[in-house]
Protein backbone atom coordinates (compact mmCIF):
# COMPACT_ATOMS: atom_id res chain seq x y z
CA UNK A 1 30.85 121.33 89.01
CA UNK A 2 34.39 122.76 88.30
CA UNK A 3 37.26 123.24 91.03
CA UNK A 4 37.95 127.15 91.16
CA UNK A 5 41.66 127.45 91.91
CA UNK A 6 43.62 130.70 93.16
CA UNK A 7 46.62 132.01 94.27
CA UNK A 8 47.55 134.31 97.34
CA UNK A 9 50.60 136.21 98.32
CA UNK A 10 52.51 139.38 98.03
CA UNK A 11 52.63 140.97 94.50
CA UNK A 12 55.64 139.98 92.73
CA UNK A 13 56.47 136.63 93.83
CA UNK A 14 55.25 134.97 90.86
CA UNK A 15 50.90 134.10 91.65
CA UNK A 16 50.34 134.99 87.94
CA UNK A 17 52.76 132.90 86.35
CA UNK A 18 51.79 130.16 89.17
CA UNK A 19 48.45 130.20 87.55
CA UNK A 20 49.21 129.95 83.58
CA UNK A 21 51.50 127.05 84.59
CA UNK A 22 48.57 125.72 86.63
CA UNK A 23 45.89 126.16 83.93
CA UNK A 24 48.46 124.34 81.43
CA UNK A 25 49.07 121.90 83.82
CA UNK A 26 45.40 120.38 84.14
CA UNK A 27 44.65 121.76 80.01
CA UNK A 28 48.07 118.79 79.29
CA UNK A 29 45.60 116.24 81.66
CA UNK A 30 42.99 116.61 79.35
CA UNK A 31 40.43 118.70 81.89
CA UNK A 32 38.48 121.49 80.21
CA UNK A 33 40.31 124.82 81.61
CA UNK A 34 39.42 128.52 82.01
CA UNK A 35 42.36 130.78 83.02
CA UNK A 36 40.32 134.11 84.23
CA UNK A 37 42.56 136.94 84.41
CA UNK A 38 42.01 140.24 86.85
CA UNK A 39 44.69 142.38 85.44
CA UNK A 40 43.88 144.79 83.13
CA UNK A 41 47.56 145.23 81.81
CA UNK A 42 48.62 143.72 79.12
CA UNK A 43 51.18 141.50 81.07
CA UNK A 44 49.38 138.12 80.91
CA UNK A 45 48.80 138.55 77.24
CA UNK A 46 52.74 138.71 76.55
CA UNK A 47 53.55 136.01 78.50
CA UNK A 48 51.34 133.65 76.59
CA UNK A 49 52.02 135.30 73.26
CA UNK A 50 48.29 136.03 72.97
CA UNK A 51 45.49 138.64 73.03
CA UNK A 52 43.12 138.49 75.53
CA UNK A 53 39.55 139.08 75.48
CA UNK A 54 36.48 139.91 77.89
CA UNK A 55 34.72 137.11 76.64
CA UNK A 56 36.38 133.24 76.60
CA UNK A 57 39.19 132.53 74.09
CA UNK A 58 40.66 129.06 72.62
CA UNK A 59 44.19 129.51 73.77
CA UNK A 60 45.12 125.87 73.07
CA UNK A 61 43.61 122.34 72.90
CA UNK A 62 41.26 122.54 76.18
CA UNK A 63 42.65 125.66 77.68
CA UNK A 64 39.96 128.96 77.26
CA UNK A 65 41.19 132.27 78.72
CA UNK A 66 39.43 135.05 79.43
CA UNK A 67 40.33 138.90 81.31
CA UNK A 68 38.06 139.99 83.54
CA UNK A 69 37.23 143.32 82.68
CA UNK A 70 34.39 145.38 85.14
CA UNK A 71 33.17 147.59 82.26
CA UNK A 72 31.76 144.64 80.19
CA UNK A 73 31.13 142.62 83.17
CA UNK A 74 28.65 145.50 84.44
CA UNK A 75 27.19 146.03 81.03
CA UNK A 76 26.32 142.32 81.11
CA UNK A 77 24.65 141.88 84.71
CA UNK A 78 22.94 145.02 83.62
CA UNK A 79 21.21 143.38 81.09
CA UNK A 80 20.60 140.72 83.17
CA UNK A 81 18.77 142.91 85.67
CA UNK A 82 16.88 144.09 83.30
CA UNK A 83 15.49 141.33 82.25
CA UNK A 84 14.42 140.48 86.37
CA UNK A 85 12.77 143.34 86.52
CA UNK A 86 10.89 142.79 83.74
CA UNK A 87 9.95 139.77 85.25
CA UNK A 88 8.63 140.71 88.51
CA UNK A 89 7.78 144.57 88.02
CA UNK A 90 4.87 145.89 86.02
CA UNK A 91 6.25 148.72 84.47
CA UNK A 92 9.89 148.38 84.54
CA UNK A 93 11.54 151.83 85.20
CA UNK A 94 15.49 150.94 84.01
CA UNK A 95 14.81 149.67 81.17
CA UNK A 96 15.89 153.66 79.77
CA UNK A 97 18.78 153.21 81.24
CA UNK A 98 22.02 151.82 79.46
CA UNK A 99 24.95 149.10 80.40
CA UNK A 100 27.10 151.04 78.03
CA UNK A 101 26.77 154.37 79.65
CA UNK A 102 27.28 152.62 83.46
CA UNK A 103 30.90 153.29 85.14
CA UNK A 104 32.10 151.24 87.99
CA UNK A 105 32.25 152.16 91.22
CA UNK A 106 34.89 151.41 94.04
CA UNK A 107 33.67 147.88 94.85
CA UNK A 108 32.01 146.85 91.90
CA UNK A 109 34.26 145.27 90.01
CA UNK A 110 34.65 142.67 92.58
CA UNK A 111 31.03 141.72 93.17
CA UNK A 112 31.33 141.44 89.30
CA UNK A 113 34.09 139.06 89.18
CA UNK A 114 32.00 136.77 91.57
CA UNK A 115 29.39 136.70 89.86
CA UNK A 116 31.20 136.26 86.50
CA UNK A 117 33.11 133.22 88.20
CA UNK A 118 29.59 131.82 89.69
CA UNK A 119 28.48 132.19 85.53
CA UNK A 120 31.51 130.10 84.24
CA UNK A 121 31.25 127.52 86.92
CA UNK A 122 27.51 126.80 86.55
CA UNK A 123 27.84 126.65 82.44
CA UNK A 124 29.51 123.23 83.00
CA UNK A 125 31.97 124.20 80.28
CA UNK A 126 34.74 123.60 82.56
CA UNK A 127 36.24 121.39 84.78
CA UNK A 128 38.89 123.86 86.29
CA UNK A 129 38.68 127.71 86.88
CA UNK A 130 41.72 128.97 87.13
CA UNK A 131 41.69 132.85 89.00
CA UNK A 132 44.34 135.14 88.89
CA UNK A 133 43.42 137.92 90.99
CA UNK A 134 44.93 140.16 92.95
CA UNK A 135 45.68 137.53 95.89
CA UNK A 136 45.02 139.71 99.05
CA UNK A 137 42.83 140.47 101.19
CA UNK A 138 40.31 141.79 98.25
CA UNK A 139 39.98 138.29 96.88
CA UNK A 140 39.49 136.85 100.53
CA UNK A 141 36.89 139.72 100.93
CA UNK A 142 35.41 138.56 97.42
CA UNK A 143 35.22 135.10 98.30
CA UNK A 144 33.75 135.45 101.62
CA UNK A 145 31.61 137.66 99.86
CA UNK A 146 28.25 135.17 100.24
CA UNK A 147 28.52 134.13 103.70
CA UNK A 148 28.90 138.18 104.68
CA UNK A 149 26.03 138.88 102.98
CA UNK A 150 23.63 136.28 104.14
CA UNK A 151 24.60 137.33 107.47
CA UNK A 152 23.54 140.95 106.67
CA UNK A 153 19.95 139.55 105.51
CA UNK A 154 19.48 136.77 108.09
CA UNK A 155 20.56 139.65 111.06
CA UNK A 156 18.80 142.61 109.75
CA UNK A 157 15.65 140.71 108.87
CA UNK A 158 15.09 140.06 112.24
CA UNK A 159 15.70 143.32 113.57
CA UNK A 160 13.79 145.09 110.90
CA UNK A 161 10.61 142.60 111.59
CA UNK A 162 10.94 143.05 115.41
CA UNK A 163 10.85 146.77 115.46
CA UNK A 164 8.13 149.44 115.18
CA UNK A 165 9.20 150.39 112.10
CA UNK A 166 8.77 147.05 110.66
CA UNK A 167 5.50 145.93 112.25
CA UNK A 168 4.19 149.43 110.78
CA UNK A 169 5.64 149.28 107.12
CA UNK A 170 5.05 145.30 106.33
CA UNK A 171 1.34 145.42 106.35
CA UNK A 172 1.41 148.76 104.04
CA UNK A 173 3.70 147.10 101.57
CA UNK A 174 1.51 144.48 100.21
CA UNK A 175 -1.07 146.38 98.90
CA UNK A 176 2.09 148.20 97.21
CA UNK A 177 3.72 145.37 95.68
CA UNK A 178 0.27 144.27 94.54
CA UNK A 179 0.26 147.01 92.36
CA UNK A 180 3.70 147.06 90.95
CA UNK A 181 4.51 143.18 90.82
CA UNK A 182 3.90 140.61 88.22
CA UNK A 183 3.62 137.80 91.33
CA UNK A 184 1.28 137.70 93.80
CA UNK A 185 2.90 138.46 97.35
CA UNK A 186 1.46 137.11 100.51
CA UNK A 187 3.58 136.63 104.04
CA UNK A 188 6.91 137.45 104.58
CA UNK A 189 8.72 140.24 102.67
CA UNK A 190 12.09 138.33 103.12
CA UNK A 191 10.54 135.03 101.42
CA UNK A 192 9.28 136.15 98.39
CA UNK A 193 11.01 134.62 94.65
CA UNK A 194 12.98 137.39 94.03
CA UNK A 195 14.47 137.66 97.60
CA UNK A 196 14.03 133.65 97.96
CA UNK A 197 16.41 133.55 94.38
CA UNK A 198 19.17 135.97 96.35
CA UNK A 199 18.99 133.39 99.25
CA UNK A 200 19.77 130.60 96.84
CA UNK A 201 22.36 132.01 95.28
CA UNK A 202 23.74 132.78 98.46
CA UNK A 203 23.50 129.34 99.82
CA UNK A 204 25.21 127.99 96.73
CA UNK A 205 27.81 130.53 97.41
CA UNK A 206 28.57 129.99 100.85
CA UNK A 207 28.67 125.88 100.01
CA UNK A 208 31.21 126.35 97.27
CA UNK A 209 33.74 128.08 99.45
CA UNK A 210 33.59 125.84 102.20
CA UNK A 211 33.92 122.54 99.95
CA UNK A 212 37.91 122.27 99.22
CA UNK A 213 36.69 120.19 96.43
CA UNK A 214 35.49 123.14 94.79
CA UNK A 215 37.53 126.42 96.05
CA UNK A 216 41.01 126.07 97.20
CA UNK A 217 43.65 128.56 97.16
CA UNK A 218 47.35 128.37 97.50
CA UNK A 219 49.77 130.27 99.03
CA UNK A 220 52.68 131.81 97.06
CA UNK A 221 56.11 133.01 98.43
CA UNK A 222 59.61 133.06 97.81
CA UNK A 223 61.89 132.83 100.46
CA UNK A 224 61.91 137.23 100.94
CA UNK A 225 61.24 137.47 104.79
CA UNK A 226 58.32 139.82 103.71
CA UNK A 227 56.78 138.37 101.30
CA UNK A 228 56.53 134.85 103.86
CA UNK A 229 54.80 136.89 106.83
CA UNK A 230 52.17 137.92 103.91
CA UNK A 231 51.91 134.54 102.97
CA UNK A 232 51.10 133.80 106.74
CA UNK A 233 49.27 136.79 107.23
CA UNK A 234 46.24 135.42 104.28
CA UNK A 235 46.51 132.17 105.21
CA UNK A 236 45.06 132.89 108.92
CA UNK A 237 42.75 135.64 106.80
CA UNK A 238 41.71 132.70 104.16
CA UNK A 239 40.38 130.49 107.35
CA UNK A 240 38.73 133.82 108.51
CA UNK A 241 36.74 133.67 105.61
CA UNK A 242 36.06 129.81 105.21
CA UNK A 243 38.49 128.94 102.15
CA UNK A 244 40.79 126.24 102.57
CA UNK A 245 44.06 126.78 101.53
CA UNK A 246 45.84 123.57 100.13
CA UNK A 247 49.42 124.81 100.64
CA UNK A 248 52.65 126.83 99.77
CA UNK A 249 54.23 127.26 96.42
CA UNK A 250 57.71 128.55 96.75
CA UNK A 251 58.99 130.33 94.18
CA UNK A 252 62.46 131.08 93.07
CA UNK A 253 63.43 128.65 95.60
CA UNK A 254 67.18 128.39 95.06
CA UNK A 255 69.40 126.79 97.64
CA UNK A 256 68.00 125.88 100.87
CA UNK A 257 64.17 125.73 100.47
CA UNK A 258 63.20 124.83 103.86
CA UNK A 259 60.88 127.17 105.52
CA UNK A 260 61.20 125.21 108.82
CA UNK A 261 57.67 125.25 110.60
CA UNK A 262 56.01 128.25 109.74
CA UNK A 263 53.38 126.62 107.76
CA UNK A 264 52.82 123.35 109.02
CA UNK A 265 50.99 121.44 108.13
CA UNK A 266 50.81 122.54 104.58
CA UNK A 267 52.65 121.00 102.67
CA UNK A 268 55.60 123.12 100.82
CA UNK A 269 56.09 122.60 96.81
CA UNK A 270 59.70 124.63 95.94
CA UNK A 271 59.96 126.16 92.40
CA UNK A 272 63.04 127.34 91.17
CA UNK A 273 63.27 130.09 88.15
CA UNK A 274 62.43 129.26 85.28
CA UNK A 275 62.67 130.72 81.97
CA UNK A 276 58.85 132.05 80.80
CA UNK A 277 59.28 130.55 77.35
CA UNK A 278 59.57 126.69 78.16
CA UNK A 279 56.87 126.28 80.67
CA UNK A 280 57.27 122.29 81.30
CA UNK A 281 59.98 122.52 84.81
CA UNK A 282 57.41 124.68 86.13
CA UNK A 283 54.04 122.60 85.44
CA UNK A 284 56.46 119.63 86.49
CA UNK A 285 57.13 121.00 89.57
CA UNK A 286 53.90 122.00 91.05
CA UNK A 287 52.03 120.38 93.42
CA UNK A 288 49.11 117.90 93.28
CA UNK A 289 46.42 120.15 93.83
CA UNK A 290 44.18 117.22 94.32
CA UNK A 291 45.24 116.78 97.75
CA UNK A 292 43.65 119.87 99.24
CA UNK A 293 40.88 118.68 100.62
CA UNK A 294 43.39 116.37 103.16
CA UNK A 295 44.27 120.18 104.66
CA UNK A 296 42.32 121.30 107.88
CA UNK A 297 38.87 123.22 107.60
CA UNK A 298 38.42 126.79 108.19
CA UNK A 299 35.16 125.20 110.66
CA UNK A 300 34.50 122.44 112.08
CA UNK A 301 31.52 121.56 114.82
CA UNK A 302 31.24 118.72 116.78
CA UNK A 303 27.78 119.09 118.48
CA UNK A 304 28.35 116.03 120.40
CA UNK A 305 30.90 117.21 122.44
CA UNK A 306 29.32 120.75 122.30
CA UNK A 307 32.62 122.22 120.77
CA UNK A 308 33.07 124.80 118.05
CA UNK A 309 36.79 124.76 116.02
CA UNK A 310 38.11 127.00 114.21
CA UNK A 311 41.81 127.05 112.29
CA UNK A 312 43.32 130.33 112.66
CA UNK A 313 47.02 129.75 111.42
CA UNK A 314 49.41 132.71 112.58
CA UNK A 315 46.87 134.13 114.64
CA UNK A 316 47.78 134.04 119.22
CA UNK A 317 45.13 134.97 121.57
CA UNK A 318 45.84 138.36 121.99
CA UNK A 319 44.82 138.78 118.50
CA UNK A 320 41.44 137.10 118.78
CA UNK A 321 38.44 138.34 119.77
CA UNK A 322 35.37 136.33 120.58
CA UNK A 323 31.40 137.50 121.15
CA UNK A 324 27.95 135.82 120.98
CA UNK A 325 24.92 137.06 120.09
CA UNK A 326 22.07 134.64 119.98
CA UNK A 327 22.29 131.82 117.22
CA UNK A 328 25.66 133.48 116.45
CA UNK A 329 29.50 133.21 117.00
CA UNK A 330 31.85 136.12 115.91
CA UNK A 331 35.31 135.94 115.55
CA UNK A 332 37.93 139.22 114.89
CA UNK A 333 41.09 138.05 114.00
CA UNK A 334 43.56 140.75 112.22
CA UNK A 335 41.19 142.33 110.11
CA UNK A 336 38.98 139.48 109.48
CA UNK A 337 35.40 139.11 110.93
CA UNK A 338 33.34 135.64 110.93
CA UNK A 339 30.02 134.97 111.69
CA UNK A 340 29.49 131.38 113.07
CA UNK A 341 25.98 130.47 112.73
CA UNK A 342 25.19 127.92 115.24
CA UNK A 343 23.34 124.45 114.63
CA UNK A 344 19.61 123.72 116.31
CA UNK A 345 21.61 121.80 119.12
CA UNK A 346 24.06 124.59 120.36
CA UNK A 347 22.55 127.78 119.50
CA UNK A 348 20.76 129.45 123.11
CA UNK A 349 23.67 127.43 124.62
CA UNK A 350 26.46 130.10 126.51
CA UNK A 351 30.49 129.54 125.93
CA UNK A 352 31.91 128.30 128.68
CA UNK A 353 35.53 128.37 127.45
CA UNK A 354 37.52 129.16 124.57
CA UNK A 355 41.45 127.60 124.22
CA UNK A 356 44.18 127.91 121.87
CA UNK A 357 45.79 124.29 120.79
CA UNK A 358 48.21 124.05 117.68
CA UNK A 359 46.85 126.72 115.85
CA UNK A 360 42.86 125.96 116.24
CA UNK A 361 40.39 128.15 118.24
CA UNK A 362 38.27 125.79 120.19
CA UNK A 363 35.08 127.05 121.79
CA UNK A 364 33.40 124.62 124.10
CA UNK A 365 29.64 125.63 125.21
């Protein structure tokens, strides 16, 4: 399994050059490295003296980079659709239609960077995936991409099997799929392969975020008043959405670095500015990004004393809203939503309280 490692802050204090000097740093340890670029400008490639491509490229010894572009990242999955439903469907009826003639919607292109990430990290080609993206709420969005939508399938499923509608469709549907499907269908709609696959991938998904082993961000600032209430601002947004963040870079930290306690207790790495063509100060002066799973977890349940906690960082209580429905805990903060699916042991169970003690949400039921 590789560690995928990204950067989060306001654009313009420095995430992409953060991330070359990261890739470099673990490429000089000897780890096998992707750097996987989001911007479509031709910014990255001048800074590394190099042209990028939309499939990997040998930069240097152990170091591949790649640019994630949506265009050829559709026209792949396309293919790769087409060969699913060729699998489970009779008579196929996209196989006349073409990746290359595809455009991307609004939205696409990040579902297709997740999946393209997912891709690299299961080809065991690398032991690092280093993601510069855009670093806001978009990436959170992307991220917390797999939990959303196994919400959306685990909530809806039971609604649609509950209602008249579903009681009166289900039993006319197997006959259906009988007739179109290369796989026999019997029982549930929701637990057939091709919707059982989705689930998987899902799952896999949602464990990858939450493990800091595998997806950590970091926060990047410089010491602009703005651009450290952003910082703040996605690192409550980053627990919203169950990714750990290991800390705070802070760049063109000249002078008095101290950013007093505003993001206890992460700790704070300053960079000063360094010149783009000797690289070295600023690999030397990063932080050990092996240390982010010692940070505190987006979730954490303790079913023995019936208590639910949650990290929201920046976040008070006027900002927080809290409702239950059923197995389920949701939780608004800013313009974050979580689902909280309970365990066996509290889910029927009421809240009884909620509190607010440095910086963690703690539900008791």
């Amino acid at each position: 399994m590789a560690l995928i490692l990204t950067f989060l802050g306001k654009g313009g204090v420095g995430r992409t050059t953060i991330a070359i000097a990261a890739a470099k740093r673990f490429a000089n340890q000897g780890k096998r490295v992707l750097l996987a670029t989001q911007d479509p400008g031709p910014g990255v490639g001048l800074m590394l003296n190099a042209t990028l491509n939309p499939e990997p490229t040998r930069y240097e010894p152990h170091l591949d980079i790649v640019q994630l572009q949506a265009a050829a990242l559709l026209e792949r999955s396309w293919e790769e659709l087409k060969k699913l439903e060729a699998q489970y469907l009779r008579t196929p009826f996209f196989k006349e239609v073409y990746g290359q003639e595809l455009g991307v919607l609004p939205g696409m292109d990040t579902a297709l960077v997740l999946n393209a990430l997912r891709e690299y990290e299961a080809s065991g080609k690398y032991d690092v995936i280093v993601y510069d993206g855009t670093g806001d709420q978009t990436t959170l969005r992307m991220l917390g991409m797999p939990e959303v939508l196994s919400w959306y399938i685990r909530r809806f499923r039971q609604v649609f099997a509950n209602s008249d509608l579903g009681k009166t469709v289900i039993p006319l549907l197997q006959p259906i799929a009988i007739a179109v499907l290369n796989v026999s269908w019997t029982g549930d709609l929701f637990e057939q392969p091709a919707t059982q696959q989705v689930n998987n991938l899902l799952d896999e998904g949602k464990a990858a975020v939450a493990d800091p082993n595998r997806v950590v961000a970091y926060l990047v600032t410089t010491p602009d008043e703005v651009a450290i209430a952003t910082a703040k601002y996605l690192w409550g947004a980053s627990q919203q959405a169950g990714l750990t963040v290991g800390g705070v870079i802070l760049n063109r930290a000249e002078g008095d670095t101290s950013l007093g306690q505003q993001f206890e207790p992460l700790p704070i790495s300053p960079v000063s500015t360094q010149p783009v063509d000797d690289w070295q100060p600023l690999i030397n002066a990063l932080p050990n990004f092996d240390q982010a799973s010692q940070m505190p977890r987006p979730v954490a349940v303790n079913v023995a004393e019936r208590k639910v906690s949650l990290f929201l960082p920046g976040c008070d209580r006027k900002q927080v809203k809290l409702t239950q429905y059923g197995p389920e805990l949701t939780i608004e903060a800013g313009d974050q939503r979580r689902n909280v699916f309970l365990p066996p042991e509290l889910r029927g169970k009421a809240v009884t309280g909620a509190k607010f003690q440095d910086g963690f949400l703690i539900i008791s039921f």
